[in-house]
Protein backbone atom coordinates (compact mmCIF):
# COMPACT_ATOMS: atom_id res chain seq x y z
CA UNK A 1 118.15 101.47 105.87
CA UNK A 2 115.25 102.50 103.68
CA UNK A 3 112.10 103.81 103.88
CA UNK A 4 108.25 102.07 103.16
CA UNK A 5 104.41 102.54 103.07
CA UNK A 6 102.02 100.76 103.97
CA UNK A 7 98.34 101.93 104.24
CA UNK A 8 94.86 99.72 105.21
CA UNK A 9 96.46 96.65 107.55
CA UNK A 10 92.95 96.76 109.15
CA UNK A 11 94.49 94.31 111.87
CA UNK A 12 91.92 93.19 114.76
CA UNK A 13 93.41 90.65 116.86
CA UNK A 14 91.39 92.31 119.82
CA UNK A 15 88.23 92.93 118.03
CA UNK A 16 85.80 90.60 115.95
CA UNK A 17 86.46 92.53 113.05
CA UNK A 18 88.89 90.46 110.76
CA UNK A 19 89.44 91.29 107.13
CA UNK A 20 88.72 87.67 105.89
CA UNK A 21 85.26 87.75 105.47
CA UNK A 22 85.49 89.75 102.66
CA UNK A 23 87.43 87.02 100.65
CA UNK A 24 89.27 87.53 97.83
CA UNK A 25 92.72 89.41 98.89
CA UNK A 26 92.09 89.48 102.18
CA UNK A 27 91.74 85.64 103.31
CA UNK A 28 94.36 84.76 105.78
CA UNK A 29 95.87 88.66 105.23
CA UNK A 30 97.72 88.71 108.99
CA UNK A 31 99.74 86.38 107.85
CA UNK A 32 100.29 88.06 104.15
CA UNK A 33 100.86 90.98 106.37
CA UNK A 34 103.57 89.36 108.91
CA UNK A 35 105.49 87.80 105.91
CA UNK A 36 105.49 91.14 104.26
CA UNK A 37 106.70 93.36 107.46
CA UNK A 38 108.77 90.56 108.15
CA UNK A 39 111.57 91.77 105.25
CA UNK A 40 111.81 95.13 106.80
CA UNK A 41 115.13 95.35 108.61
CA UNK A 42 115.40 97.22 112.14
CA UNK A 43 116.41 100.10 110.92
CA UNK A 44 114.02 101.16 108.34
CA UNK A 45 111.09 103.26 108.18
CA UNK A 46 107.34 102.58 107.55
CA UNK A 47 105.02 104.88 107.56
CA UNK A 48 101.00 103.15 107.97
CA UNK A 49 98.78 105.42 106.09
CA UNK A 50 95.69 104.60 108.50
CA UNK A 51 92.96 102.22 108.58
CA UNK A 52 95.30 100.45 110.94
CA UNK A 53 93.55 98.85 113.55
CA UNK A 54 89.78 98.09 114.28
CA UNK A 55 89.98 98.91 117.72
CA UNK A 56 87.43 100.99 119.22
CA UNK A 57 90.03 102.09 122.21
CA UNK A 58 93.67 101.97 122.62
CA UNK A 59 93.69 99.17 124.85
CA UNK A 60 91.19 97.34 122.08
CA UNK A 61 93.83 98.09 119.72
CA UNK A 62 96.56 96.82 122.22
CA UNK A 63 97.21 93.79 120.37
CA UNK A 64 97.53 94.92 116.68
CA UNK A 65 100.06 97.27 117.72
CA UNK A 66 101.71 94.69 119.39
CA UNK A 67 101.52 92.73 116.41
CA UNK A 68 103.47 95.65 114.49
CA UNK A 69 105.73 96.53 117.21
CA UNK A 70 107.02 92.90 117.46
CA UNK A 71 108.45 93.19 113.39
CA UNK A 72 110.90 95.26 112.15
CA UNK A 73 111.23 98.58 111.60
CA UNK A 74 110.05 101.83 113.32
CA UNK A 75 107.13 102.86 111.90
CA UNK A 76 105.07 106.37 111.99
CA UNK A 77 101.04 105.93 111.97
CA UNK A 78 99.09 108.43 110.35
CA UNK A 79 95.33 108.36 111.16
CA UNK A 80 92.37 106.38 109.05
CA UNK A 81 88.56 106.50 108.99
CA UNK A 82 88.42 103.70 111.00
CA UNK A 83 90.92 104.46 113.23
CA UNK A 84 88.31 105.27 116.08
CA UNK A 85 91.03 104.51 118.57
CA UNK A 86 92.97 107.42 117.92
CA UNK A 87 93.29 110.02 120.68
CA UNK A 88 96.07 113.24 121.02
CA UNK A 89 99.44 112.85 120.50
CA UNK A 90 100.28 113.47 124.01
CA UNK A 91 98.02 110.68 125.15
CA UNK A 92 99.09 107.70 122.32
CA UNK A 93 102.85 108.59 122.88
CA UNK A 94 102.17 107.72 126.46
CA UNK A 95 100.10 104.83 126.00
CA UNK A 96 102.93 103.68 123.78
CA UNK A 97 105.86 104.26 126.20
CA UNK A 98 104.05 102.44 129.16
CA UNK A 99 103.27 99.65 126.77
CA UNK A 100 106.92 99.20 125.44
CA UNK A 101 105.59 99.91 121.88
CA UNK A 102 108.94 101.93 121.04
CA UNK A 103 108.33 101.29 117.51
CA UNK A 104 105.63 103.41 117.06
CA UNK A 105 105.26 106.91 116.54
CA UNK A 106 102.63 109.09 115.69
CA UNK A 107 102.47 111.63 112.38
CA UNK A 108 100.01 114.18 113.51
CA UNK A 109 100.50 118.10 113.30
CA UNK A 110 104.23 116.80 112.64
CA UNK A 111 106.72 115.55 110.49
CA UNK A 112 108.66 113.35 111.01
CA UNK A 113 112.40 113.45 108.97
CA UNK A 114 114.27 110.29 107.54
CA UNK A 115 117.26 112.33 106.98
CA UNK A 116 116.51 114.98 105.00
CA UNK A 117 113.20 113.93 103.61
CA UNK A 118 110.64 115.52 105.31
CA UNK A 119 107.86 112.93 106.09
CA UNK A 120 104.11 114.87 106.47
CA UNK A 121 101.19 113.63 106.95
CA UNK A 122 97.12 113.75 108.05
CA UNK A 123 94.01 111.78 108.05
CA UNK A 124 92.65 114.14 104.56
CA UNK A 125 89.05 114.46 103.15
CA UNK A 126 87.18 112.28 100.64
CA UNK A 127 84.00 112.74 98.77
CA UNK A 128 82.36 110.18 100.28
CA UNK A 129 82.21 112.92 103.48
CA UNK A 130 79.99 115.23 100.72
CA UNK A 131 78.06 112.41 98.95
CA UNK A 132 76.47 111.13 102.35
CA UNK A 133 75.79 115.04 103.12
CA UNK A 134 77.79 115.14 105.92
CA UNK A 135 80.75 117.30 105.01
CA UNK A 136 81.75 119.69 107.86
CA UNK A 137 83.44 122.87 106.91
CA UNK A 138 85.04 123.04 110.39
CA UNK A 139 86.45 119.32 110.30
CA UNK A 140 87.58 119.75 106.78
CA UNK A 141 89.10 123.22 107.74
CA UNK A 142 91.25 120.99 110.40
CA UNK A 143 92.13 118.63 108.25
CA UNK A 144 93.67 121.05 106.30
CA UNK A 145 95.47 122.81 108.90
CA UNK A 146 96.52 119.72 110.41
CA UNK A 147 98.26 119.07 106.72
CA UNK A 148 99.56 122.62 106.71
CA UNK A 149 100.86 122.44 109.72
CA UNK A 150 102.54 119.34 109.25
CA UNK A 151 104.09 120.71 105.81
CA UNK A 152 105.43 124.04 107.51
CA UNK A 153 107.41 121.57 109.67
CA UNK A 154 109.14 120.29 106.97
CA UNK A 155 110.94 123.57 106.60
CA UNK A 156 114.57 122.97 104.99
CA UNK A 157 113.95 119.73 103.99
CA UNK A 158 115.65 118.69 100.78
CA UNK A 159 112.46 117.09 99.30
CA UNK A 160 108.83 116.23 100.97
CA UNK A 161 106.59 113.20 101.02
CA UNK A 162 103.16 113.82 102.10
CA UNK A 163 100.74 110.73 103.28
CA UNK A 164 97.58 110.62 103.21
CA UNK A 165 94.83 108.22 104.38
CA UNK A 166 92.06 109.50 101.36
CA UNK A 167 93.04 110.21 98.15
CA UNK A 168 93.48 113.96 96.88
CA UNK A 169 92.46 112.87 93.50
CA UNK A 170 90.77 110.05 91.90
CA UNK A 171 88.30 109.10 89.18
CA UNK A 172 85.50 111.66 89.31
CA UNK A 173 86.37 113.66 92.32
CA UNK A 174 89.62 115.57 93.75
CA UNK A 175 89.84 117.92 96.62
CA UNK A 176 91.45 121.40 95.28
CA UNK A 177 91.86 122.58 98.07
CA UNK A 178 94.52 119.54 99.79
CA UNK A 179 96.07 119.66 96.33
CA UNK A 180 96.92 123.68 96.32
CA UNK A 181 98.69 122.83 99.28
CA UNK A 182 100.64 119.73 98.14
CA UNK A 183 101.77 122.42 95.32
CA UNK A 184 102.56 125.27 97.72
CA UNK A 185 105.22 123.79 99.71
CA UNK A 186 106.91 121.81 96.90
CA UNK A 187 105.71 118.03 97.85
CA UNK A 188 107.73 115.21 95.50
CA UNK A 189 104.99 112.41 96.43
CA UNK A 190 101.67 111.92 97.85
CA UNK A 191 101.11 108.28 99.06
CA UNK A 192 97.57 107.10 99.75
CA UNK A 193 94.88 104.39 100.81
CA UNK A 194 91.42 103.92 101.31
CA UNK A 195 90.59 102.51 98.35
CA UNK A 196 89.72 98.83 98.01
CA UNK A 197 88.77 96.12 95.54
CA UNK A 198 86.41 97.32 92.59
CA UNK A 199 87.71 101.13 93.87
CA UNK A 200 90.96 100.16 92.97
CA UNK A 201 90.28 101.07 89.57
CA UNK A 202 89.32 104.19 90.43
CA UNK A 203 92.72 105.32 91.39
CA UNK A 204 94.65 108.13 89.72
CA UNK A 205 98.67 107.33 89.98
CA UNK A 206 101.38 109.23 88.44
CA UNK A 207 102.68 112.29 87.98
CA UNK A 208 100.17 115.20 88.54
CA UNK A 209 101.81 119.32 88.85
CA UNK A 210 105.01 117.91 89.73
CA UNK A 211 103.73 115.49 92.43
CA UNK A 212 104.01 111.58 92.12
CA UNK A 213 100.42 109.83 93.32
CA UNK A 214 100.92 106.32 94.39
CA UNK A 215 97.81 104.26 95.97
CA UNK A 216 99.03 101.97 98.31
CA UNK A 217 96.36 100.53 100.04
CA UNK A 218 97.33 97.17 101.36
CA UNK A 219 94.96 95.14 99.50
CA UNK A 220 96.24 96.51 96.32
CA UNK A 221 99.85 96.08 96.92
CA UNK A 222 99.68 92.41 98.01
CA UNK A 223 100.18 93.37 101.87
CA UNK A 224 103.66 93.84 101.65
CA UNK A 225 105.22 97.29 102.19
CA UNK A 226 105.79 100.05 99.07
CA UNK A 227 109.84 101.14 98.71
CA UNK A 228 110.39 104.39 98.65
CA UNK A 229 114.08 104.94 99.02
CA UNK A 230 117.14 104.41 100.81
């Protein structure tokens, strides 16, 4: 048993929307993706840091979670920016029980615990939300609940890992206000994605206050899953 992450599969195998065209990395990445999900064992734990399917509804993004139901592992979704499919809790863990998709689990206003790591998680905020001028004090004051909230749940937890979709921190920009929170309730790790390609190099990893900052976008990891622990 161990635990992974895994963030940016960008799967559409019921959209037009495939990865591929962008070359490098990504040609032929479903199947770089299946061969790396495909050494999880059944009873580990991967948590998909969003971006994780390019359907527009949850029956468009029927058959990528099919696709990641079918391979080992239960794994807990956190939303992405282009996760337009998302919906409430209550209405995905529904969609996912009539569908047989009892592999996948959503981390929103929750944690989830892989024994007594405390596993927290939200969507974040990124400075490409103030650069195009469209930064919204009362989405950005959800977001942060929603990470709060998620982080109060973790209450008696011998350590926490926090995931992320954006990244707190990077090159030339960092979000103070996601951070003071990471520090508040004691997180170990902060895992996140979003960043691609060139942006790769803008990544900040390492230790930062006490918290471990690992970018683990799926392009940058060679599509195969991070280990975390056992």
């Amino acid at each position: 048993m161990a635990l992974y992450v895994l963030a940016d599969t960008h799967l559409s195998l019921g959209t037009s929307k495939p990865m591929d065209v962008f070359g490098g990395a990504w040609v032929d990445y479903v199947s770089k993706l299946r061969q790396g999900l495909s050494a999880l064992k059944e009873d580990d734990v991967l948590v998909l840091a969003g971006d994780i399917s390019w359907g527009m509804t949850l029956e468009e993004a029927l058959p990528d979670f099919q696709f990641l139901n079918e391979l080992p592992g239960q794994k807990w979704l956190v939303k992405g920016n282009h996760d337009y499919w998302w919906s409430t809790a209550g209405k995905m863990a529904s969609f996912f029980t009539l569908h047989g998709l009892h592999k996948l689990h959503v981390l929103h206003n929750n944690c989830a615990f892989y024994g007594t790591t405390a596993l927290c998680g939200t969507r974040g905020w990124f400075f490409e939300e103030d650069k195009s001028g469209a930064h919204d004090e009362k989405v950005f004051r959800r977001e942060l609940g929603r990470l709060e909230t998620s982080l109060k749940a973790a209450a008696g937890a011998e350590e926490i890992l926090v995931f992320l979709h954006y990244p707190p921190r990077y090159q030339g920009y960092a979000c103070p206000e996601i951070l003071r929170l990471l520090e508040q309730y004691g997180a170990k790790a902060c895992y996140y994605g979003h960043l691609h390609a060139g942006s790769h190099r803008l990544a900040i990893q390492g230790a930062y206050a006490g918290i471990d900052f690992r970018l683990i976008a799926a392009d940058y990891i060679n599509f195969t899953p991070f280990f975390i622990k056992e």
